[in-house]
PDB file of N, CA and C in Angstrom:
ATOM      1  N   UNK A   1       0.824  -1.172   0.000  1.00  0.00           N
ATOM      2  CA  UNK A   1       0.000   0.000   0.000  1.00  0.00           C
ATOM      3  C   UNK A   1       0.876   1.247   0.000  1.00  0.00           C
ATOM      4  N   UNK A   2       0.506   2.243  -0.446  1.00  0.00           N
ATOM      5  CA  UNK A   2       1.092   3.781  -0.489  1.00  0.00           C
ATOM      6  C   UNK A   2       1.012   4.069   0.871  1.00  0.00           C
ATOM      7  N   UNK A   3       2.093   4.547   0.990  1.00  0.00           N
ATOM      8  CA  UNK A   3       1.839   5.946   2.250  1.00  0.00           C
ATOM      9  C   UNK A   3       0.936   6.403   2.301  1.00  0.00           C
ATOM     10  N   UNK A   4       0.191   6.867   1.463  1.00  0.00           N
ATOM     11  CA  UNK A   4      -0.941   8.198   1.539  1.00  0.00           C
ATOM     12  C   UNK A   4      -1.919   7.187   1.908  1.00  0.00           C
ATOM     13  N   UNK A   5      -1.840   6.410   1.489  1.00  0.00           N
ATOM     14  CA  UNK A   5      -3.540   5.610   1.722  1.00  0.00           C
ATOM     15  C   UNK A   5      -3.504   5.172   2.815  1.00  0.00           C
ATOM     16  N   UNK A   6      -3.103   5.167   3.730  1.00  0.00           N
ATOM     17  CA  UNK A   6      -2.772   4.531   5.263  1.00  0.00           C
ATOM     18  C   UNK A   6      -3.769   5.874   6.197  1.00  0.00           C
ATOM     19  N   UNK A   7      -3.614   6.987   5.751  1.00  0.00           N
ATOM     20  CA  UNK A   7      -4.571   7.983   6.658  1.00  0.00           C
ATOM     21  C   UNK A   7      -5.728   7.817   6.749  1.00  0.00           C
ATOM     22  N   UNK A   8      -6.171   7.700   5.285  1.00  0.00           N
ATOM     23  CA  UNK A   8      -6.975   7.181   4.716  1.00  0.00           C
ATOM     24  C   UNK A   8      -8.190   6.142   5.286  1.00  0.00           C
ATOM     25  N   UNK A   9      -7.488   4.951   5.294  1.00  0.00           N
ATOM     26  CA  UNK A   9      -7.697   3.754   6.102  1.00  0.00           C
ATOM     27  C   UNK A   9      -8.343   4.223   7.208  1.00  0.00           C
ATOM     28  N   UNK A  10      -7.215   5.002   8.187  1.00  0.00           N
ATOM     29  CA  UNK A  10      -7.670   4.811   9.466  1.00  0.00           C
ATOM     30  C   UNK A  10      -8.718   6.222   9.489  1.00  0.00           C
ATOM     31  N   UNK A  11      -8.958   6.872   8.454  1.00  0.00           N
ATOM     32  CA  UNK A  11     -10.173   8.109   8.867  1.00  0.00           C
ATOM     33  C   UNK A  11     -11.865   7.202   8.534  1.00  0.00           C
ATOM     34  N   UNK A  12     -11.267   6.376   7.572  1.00  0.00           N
ATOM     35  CA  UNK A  12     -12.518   4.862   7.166  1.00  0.00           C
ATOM     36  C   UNK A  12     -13.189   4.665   8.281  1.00  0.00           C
ATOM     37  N   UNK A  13     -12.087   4.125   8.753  1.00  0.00           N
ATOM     38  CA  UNK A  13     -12.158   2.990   9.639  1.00  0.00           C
ATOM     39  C   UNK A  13     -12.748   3.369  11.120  1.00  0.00           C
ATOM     40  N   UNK A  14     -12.319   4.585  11.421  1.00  0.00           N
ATOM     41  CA  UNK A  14     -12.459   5.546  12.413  1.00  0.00           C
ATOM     42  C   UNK A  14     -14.548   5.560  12.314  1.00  0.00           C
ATOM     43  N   UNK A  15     -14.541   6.451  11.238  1.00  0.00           N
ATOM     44  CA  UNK A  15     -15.943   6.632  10.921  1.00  0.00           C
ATOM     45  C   UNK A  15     -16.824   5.695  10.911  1.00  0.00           C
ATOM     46  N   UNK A  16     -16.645   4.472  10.121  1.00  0.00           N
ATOM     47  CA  UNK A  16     -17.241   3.569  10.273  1.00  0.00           C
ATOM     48  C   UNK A  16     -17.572   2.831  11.995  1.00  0.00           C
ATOM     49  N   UNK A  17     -16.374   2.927  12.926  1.00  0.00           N
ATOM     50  CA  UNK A  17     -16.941   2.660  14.235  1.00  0.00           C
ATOM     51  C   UNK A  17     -17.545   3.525  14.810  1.00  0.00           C
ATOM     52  N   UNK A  18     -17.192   4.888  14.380  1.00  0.00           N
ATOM     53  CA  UNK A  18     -17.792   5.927  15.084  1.00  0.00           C
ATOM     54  C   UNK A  18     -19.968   5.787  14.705  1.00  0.00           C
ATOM     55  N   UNK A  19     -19.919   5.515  13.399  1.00  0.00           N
ATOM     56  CA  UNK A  19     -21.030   5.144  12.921  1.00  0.00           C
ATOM     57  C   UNK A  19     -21.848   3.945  13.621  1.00  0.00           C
ATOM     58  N   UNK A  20     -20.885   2.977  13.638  1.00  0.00           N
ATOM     59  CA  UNK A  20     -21.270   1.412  14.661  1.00  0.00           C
ATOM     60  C   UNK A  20     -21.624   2.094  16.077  1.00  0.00           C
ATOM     61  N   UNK A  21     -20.870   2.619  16.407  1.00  0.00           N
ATOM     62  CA  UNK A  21     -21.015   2.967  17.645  1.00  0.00           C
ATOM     63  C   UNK A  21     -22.176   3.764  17.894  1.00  0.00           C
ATOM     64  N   UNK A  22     -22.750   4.915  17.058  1.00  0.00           N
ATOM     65  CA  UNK A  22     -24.393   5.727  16.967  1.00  0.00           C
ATOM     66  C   UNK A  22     -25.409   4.814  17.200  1.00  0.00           C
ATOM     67  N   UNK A  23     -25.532   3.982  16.145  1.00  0.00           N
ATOM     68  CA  UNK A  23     -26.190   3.007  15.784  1.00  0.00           C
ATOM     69  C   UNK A  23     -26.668   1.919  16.970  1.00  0.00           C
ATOM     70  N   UNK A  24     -25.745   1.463  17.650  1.00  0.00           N
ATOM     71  CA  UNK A  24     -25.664   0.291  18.754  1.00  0.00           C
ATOM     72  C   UNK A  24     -26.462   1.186  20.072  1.00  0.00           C
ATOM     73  N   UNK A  25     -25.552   2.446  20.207  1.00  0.00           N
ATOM     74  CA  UNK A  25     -25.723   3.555  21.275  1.00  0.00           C
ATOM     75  C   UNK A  25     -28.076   3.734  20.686  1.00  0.00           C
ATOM     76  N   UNK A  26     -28.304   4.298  19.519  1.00  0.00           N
ATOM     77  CA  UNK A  26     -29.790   4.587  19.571  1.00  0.00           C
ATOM     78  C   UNK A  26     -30.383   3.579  19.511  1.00  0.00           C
ATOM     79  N   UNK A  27     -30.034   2.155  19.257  1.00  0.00           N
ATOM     80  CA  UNK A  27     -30.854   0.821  19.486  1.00  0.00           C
ATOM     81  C   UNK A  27     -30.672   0.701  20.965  1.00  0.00           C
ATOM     82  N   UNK A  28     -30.649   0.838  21.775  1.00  0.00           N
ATOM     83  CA  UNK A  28     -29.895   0.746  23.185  1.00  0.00           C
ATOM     84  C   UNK A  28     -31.103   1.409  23.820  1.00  0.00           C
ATOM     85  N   UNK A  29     -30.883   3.253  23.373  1.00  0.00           N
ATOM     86  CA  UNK A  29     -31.926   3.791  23.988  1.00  0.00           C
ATOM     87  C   UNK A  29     -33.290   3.827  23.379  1.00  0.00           C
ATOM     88  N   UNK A  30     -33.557   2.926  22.433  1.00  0.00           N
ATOM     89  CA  UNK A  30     -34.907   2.871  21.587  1.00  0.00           C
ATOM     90  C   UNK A  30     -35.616   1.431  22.765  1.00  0.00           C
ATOM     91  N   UNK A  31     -34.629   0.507  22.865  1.00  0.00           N
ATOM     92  CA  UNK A  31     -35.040  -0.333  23.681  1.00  0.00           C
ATOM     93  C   UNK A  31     -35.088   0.126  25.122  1.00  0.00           C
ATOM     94  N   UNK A  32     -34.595   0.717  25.590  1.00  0.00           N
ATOM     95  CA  UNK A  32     -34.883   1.198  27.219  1.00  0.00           C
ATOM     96  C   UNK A  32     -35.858   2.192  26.869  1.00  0.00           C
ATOM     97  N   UNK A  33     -36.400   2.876  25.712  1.00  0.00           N
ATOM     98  CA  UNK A  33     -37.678   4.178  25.497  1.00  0.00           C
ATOM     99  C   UNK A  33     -38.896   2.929  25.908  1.00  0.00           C
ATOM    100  N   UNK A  34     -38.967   1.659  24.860  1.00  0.00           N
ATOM    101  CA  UNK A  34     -39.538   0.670  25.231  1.00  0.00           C
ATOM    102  C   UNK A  34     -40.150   0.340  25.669  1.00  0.00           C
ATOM    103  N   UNK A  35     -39.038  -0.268  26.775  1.00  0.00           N
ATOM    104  CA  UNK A  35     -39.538  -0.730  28.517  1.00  0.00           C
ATOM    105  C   UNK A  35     -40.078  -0.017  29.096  1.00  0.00           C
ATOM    106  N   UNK A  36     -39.535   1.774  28.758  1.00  0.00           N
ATOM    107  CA  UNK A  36     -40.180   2.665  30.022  1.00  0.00           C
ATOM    108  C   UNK A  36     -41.682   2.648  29.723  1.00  0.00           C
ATOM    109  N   UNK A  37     -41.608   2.643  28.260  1.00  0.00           N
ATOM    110  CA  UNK A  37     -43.075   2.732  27.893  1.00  0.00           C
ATOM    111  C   UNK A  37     -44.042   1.984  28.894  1.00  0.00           C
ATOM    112  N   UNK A  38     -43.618   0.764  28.345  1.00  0.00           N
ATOM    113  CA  UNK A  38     -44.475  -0.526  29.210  1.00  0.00           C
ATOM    114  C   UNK A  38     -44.595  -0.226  30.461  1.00  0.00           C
ATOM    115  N   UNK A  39     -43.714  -0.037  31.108  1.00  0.00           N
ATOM    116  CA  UNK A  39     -43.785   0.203  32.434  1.00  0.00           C
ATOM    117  C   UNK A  39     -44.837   1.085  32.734  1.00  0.00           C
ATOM    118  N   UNK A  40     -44.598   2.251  32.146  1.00  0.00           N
ATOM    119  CA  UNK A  40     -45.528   3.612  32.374  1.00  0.00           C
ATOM    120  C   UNK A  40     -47.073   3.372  31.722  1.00  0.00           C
ATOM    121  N   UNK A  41     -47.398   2.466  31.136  1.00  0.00           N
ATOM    122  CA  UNK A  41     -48.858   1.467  30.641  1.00  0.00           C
ATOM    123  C   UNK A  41     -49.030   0.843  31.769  1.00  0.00           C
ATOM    124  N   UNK A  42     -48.019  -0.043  32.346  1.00  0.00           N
ATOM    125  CA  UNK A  42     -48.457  -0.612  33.468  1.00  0.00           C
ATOM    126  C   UNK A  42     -49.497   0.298  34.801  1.00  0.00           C
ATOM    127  N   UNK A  43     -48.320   0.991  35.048  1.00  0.00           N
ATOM    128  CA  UNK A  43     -48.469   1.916  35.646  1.00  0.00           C
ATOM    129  C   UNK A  43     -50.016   2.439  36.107  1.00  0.00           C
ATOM    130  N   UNK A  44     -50.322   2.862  35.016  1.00  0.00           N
ATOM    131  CA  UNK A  44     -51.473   4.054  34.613  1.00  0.00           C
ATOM    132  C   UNK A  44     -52.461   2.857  34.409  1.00  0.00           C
ATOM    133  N   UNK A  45     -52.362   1.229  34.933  1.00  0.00           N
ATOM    134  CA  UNK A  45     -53.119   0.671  34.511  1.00  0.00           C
ATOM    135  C   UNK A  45     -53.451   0.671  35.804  1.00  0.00           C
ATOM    136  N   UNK A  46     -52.462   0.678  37.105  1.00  0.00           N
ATOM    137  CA  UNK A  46     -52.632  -0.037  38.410  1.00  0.00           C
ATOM    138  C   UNK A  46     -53.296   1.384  39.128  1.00  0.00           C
ATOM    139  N   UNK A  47     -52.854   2.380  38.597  1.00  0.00           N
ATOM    140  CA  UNK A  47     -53.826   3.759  39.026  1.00  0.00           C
ATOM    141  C   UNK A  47     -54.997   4.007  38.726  1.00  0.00           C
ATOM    142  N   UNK A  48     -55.734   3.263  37.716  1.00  0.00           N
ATOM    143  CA  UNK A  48     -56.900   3.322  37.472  1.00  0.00           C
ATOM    144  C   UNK A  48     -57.544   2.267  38.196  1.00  0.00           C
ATOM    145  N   UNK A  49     -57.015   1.432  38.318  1.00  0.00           N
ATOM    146  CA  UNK A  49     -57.320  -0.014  39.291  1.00  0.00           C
ATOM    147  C   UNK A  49     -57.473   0.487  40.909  1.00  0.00           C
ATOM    148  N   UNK A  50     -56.713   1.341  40.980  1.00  0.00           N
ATOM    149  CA  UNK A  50     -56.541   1.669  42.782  1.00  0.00           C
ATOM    150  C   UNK A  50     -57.470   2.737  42.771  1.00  0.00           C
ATOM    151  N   UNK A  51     -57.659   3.578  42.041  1.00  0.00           N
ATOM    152  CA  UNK A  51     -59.160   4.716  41.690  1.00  0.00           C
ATOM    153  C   UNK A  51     -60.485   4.327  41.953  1.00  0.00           C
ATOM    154  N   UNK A  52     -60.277   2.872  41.244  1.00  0.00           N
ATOM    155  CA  UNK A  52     -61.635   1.726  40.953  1.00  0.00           C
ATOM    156  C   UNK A  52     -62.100   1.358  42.257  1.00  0.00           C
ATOM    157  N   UNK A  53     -60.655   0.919  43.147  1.00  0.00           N
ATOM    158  CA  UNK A  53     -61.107   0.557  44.314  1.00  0.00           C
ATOM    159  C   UNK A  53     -61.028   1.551  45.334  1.00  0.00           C
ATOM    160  N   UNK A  54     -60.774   2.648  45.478  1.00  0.00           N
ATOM    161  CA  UNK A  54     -60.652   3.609  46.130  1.00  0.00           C
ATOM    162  C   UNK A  54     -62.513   4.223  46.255  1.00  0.00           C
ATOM    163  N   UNK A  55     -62.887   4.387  44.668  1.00  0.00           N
ATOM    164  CA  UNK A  55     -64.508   4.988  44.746  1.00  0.00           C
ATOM    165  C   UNK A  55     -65.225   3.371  45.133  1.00  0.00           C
ATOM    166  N   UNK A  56     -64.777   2.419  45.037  1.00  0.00           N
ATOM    167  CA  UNK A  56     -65.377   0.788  46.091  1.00  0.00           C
ATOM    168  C   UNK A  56     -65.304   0.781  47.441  1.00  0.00           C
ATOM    169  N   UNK A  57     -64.624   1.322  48.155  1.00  0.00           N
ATOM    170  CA  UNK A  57     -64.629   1.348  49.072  1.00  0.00           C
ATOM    171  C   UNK A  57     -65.336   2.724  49.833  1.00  0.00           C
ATOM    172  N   UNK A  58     -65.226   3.682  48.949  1.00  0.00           N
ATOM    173  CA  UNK A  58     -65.530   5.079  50.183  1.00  0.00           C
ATOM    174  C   UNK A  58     -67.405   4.847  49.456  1.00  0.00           C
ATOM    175  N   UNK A  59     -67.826   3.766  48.751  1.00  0.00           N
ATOM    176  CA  UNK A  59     -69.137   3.873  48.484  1.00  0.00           C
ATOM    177  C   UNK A  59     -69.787   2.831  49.282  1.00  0.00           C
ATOM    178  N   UNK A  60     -68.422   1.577  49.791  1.00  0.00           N
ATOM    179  CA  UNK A  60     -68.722   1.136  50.862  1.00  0.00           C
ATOM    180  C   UNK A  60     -68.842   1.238  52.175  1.00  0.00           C
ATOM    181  N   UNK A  61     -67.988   2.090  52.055  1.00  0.00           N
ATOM    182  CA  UNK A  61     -67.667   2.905  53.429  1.00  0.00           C
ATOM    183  C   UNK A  61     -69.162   3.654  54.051  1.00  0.00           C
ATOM    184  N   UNK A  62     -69.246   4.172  52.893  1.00  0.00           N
ATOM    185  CA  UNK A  62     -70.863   4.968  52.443  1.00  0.00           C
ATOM    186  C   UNK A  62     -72.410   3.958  53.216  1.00  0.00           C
ATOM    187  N   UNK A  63     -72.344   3.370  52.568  1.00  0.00           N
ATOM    188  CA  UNK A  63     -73.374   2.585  52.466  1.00  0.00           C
ATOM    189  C   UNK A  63     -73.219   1.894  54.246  1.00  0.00           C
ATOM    190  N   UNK A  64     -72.275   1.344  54.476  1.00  0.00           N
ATOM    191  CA  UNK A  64     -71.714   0.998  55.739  1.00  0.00           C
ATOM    192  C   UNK A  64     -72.360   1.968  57.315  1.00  0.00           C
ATOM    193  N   UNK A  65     -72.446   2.836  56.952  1.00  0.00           N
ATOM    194  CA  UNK A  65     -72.388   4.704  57.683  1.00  0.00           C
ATOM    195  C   UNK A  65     -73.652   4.650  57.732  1.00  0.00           C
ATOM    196  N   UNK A  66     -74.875   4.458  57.146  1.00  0.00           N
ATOM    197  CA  UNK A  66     -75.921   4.991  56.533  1.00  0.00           C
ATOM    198  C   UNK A  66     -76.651   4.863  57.975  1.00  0.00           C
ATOM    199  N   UNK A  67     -77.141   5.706  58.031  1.00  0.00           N
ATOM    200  CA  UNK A  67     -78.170   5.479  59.224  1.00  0.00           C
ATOM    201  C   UNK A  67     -79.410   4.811  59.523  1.00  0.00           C
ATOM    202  N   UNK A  68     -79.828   4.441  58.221  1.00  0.00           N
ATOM    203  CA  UNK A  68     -80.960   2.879  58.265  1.00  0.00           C
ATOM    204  C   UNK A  68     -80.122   1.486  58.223  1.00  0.00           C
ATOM    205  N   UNK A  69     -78.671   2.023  58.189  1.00  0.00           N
ATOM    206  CA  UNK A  69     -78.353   0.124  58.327  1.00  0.00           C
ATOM    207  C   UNK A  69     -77.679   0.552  60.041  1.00  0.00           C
ATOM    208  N   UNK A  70     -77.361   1.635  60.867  1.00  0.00           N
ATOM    209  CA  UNK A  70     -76.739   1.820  61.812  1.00  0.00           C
ATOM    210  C   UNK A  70     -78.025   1.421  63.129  1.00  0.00           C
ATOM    211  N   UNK A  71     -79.001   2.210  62.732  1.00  0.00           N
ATOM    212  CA  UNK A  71     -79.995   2.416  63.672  1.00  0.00           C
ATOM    213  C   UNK A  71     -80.651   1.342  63.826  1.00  0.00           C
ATOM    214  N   UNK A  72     -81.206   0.337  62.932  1.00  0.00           N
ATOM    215  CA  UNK A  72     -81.709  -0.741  63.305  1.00  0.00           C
ATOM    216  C   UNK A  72     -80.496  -2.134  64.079  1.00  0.00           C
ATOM    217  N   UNK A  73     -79.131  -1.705  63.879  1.00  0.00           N
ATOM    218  CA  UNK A  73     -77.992  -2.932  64.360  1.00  0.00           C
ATOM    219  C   UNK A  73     -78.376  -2.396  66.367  1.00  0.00           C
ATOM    220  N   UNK A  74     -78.087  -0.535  65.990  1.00  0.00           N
ATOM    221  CA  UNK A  74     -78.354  -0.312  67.399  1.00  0.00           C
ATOM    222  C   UNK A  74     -78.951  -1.245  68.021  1.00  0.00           C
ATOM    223  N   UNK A  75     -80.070  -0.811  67.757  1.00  0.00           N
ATOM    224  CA  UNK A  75     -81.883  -1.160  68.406  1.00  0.00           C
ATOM    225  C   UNK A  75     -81.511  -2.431  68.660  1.00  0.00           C
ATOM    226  N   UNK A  76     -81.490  -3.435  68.001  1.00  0.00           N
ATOM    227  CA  UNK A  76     -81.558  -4.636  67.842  1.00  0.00           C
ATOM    228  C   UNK A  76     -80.730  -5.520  68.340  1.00  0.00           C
ATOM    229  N   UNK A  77     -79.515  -5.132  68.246  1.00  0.00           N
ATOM    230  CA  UNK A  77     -78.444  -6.117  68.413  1.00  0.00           C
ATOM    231  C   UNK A  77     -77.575  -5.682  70.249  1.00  0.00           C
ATOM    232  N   UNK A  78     -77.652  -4.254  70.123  1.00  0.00           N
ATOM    233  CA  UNK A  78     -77.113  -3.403  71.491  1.00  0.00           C
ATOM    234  C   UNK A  78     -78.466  -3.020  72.338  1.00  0.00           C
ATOM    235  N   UNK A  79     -79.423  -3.093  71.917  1.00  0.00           N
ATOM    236  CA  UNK A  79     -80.665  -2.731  72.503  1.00  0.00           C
ATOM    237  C   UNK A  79     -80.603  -1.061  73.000  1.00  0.00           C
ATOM    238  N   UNK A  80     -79.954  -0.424  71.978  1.00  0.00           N
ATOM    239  CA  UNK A  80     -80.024   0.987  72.391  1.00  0.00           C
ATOM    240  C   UNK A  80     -81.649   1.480  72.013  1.00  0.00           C
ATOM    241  N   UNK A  81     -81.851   2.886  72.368  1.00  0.00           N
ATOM    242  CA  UNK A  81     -83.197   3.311  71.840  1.00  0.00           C
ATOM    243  C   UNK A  81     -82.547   4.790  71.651  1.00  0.00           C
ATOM    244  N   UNK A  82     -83.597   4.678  70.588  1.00  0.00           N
ATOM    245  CA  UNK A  82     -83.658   6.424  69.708  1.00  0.00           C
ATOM    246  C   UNK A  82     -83.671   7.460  71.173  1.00  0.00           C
ATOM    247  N   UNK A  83     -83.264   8.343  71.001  1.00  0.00           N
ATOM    248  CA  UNK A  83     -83.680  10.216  71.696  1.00  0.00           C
ATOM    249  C   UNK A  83     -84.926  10.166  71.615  1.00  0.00           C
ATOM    250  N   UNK A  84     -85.905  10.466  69.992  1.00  0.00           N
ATOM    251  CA  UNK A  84     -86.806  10.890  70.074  1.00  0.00           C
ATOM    252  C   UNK A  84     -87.850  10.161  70.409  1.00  0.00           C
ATOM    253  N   UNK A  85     -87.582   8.414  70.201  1.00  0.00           N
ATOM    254  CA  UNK A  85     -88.614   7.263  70.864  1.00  0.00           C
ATOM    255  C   UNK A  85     -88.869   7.483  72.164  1.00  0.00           C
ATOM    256  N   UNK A  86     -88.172   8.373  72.927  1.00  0.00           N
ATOM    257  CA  UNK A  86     -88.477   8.106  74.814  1.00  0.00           C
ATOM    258  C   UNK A  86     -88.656   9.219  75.192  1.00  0.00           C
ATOM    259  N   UNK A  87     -88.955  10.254  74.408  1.00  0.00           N
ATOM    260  CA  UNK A  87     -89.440  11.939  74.641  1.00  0.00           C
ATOM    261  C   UNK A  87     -88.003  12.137  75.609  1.00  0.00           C
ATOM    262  N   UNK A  88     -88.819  12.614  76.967  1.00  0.00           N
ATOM    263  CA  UNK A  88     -87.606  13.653  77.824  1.00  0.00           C
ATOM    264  C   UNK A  88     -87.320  12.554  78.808  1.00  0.00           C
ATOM    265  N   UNK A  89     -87.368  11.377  78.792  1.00  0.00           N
ATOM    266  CA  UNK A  89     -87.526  10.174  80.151  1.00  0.00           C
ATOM    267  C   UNK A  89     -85.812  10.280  80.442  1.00  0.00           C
ATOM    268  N   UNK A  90     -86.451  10.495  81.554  1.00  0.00           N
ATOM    269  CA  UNK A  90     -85.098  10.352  82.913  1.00  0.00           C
ATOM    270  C   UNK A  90     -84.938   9.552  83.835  1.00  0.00           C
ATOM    271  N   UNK A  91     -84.003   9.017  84.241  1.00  0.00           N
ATOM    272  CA  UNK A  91     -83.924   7.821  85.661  1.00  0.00           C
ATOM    273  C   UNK A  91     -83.051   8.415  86.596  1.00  0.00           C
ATOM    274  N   UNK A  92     -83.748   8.676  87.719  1.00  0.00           N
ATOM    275  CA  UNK A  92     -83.769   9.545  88.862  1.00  0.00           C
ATOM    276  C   UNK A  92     -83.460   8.811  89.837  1.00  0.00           C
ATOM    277  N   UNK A  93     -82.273   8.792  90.766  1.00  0.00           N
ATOM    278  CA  UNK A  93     -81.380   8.142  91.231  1.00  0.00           C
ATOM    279  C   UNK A  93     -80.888   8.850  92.739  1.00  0.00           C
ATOM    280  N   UNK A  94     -81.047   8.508  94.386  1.00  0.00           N
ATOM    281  CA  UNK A  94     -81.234   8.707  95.380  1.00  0.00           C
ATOM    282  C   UNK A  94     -79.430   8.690  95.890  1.00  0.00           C
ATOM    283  N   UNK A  95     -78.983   9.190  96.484  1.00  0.00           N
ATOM    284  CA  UNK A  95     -77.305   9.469  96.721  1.00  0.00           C
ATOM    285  C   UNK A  95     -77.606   7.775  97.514  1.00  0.00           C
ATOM    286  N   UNK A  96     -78.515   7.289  97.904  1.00  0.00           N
ATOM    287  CA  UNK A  96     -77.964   6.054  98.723  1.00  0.00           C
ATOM    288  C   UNK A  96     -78.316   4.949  97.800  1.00  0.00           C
ATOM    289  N   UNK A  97     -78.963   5.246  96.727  1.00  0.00           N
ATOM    290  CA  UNK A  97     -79.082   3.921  95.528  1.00  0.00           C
ATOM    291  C   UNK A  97     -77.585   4.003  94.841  1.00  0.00           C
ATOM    292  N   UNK A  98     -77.012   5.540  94.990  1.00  0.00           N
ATOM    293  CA  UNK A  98     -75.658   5.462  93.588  1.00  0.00           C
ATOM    294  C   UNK A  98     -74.605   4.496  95.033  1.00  0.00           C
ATOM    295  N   UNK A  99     -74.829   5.028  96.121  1.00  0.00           N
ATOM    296  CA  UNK A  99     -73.936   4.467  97.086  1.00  0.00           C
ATOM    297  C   UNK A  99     -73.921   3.023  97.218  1.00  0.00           C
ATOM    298  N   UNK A 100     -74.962   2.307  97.054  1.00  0.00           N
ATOM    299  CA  UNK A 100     -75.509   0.679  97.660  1.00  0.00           C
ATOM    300  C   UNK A 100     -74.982   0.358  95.691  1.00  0.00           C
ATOM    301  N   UNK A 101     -75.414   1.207  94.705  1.00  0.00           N
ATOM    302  CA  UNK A 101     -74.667   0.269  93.641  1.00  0.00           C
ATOM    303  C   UNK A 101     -73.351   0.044  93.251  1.00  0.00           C
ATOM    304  N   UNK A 102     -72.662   1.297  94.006  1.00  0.00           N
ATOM    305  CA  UNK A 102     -70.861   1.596  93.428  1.00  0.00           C
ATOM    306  C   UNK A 102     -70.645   0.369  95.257  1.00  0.00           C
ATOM    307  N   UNK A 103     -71.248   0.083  95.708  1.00  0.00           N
ATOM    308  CA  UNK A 103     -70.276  -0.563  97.047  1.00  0.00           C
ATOM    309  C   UNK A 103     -70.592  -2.190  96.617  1.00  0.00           C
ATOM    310  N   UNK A 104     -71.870  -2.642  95.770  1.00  0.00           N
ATOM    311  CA  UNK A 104     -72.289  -3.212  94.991  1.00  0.00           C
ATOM    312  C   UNK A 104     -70.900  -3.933  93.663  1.00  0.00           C
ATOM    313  N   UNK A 105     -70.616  -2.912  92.830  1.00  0.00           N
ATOM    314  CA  UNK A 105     -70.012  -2.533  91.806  1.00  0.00           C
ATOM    315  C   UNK A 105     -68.726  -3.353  92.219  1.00  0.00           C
ATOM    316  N   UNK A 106     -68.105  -2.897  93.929  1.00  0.00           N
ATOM    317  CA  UNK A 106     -67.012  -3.033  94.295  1.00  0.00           C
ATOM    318  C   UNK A 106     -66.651  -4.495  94.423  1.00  0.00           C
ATOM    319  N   UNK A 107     -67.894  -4.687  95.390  1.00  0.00           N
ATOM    320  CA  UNK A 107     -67.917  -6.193  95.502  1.00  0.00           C
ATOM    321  C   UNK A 107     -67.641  -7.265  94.167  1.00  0.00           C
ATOM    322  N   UNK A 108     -68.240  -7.338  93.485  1.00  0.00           N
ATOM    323  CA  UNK A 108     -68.715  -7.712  92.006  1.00  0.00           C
ATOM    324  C   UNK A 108     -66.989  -7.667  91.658  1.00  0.00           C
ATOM    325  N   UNK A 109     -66.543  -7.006  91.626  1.00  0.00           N
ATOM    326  CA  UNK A 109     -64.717  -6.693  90.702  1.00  0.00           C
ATOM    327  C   UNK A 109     -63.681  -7.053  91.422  1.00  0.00           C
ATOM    328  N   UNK A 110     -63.683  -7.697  93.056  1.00  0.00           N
ATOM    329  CA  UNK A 110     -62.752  -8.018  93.776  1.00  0.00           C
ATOM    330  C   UNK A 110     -62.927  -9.549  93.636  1.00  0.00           C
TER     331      UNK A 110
END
């Protein structure tokens, strides 16, 4: 080979890896653009999923609260009674009935 063509060669040769090297380098980040993609589909899939169950629950939560499913468990199950079922009724209590039940009370817990 000539002298001269030896620079030559290596400005080729140079370019051509420099070229390999672009090439390898944007397939690289085309495949990690990709994944992120997927990921970020995933993503936005499990946020709509946790949304889904988020308005499931505070409608259960809801429904749970309601005061026709609260008031009849009262009544029924605790034997509480409504305010307005017993008008103004009071239980009127003598300093020696609270005394005979707390000495009562005492007994009962020892």
């Amino acid at each position: 080979m000539k002298k001269s063509s030896k620079p030559l060669i290596i400005i080729v040769a140079s370019f051509l890896v420099l070229v390999t090297l672009i090439i390898l380098i944007s397939q690289g980040l085309r495949l990690k653009y990709e994944a992120l993609q997927r990921e970020l589909a995933e993503f936005e899939i499990q946020i709509k999923t946790e949304k889904t169950q988020s308005v499931a629950f505070r409608a259960n939560y809801q429904m749970l609260t309601a005061e026709e499913r609260i008031k009849p468990f009262a009544i029924h199950e605790l034997g509480l009674t409504s305010s307005n079922e017993n008008g103004n009724s009071k239980i009127f209590l003598s300093k020696e009935d609270i005394a005979r039940l707390s000495a009562d009370m005492e007994n009962m817990n020892e």
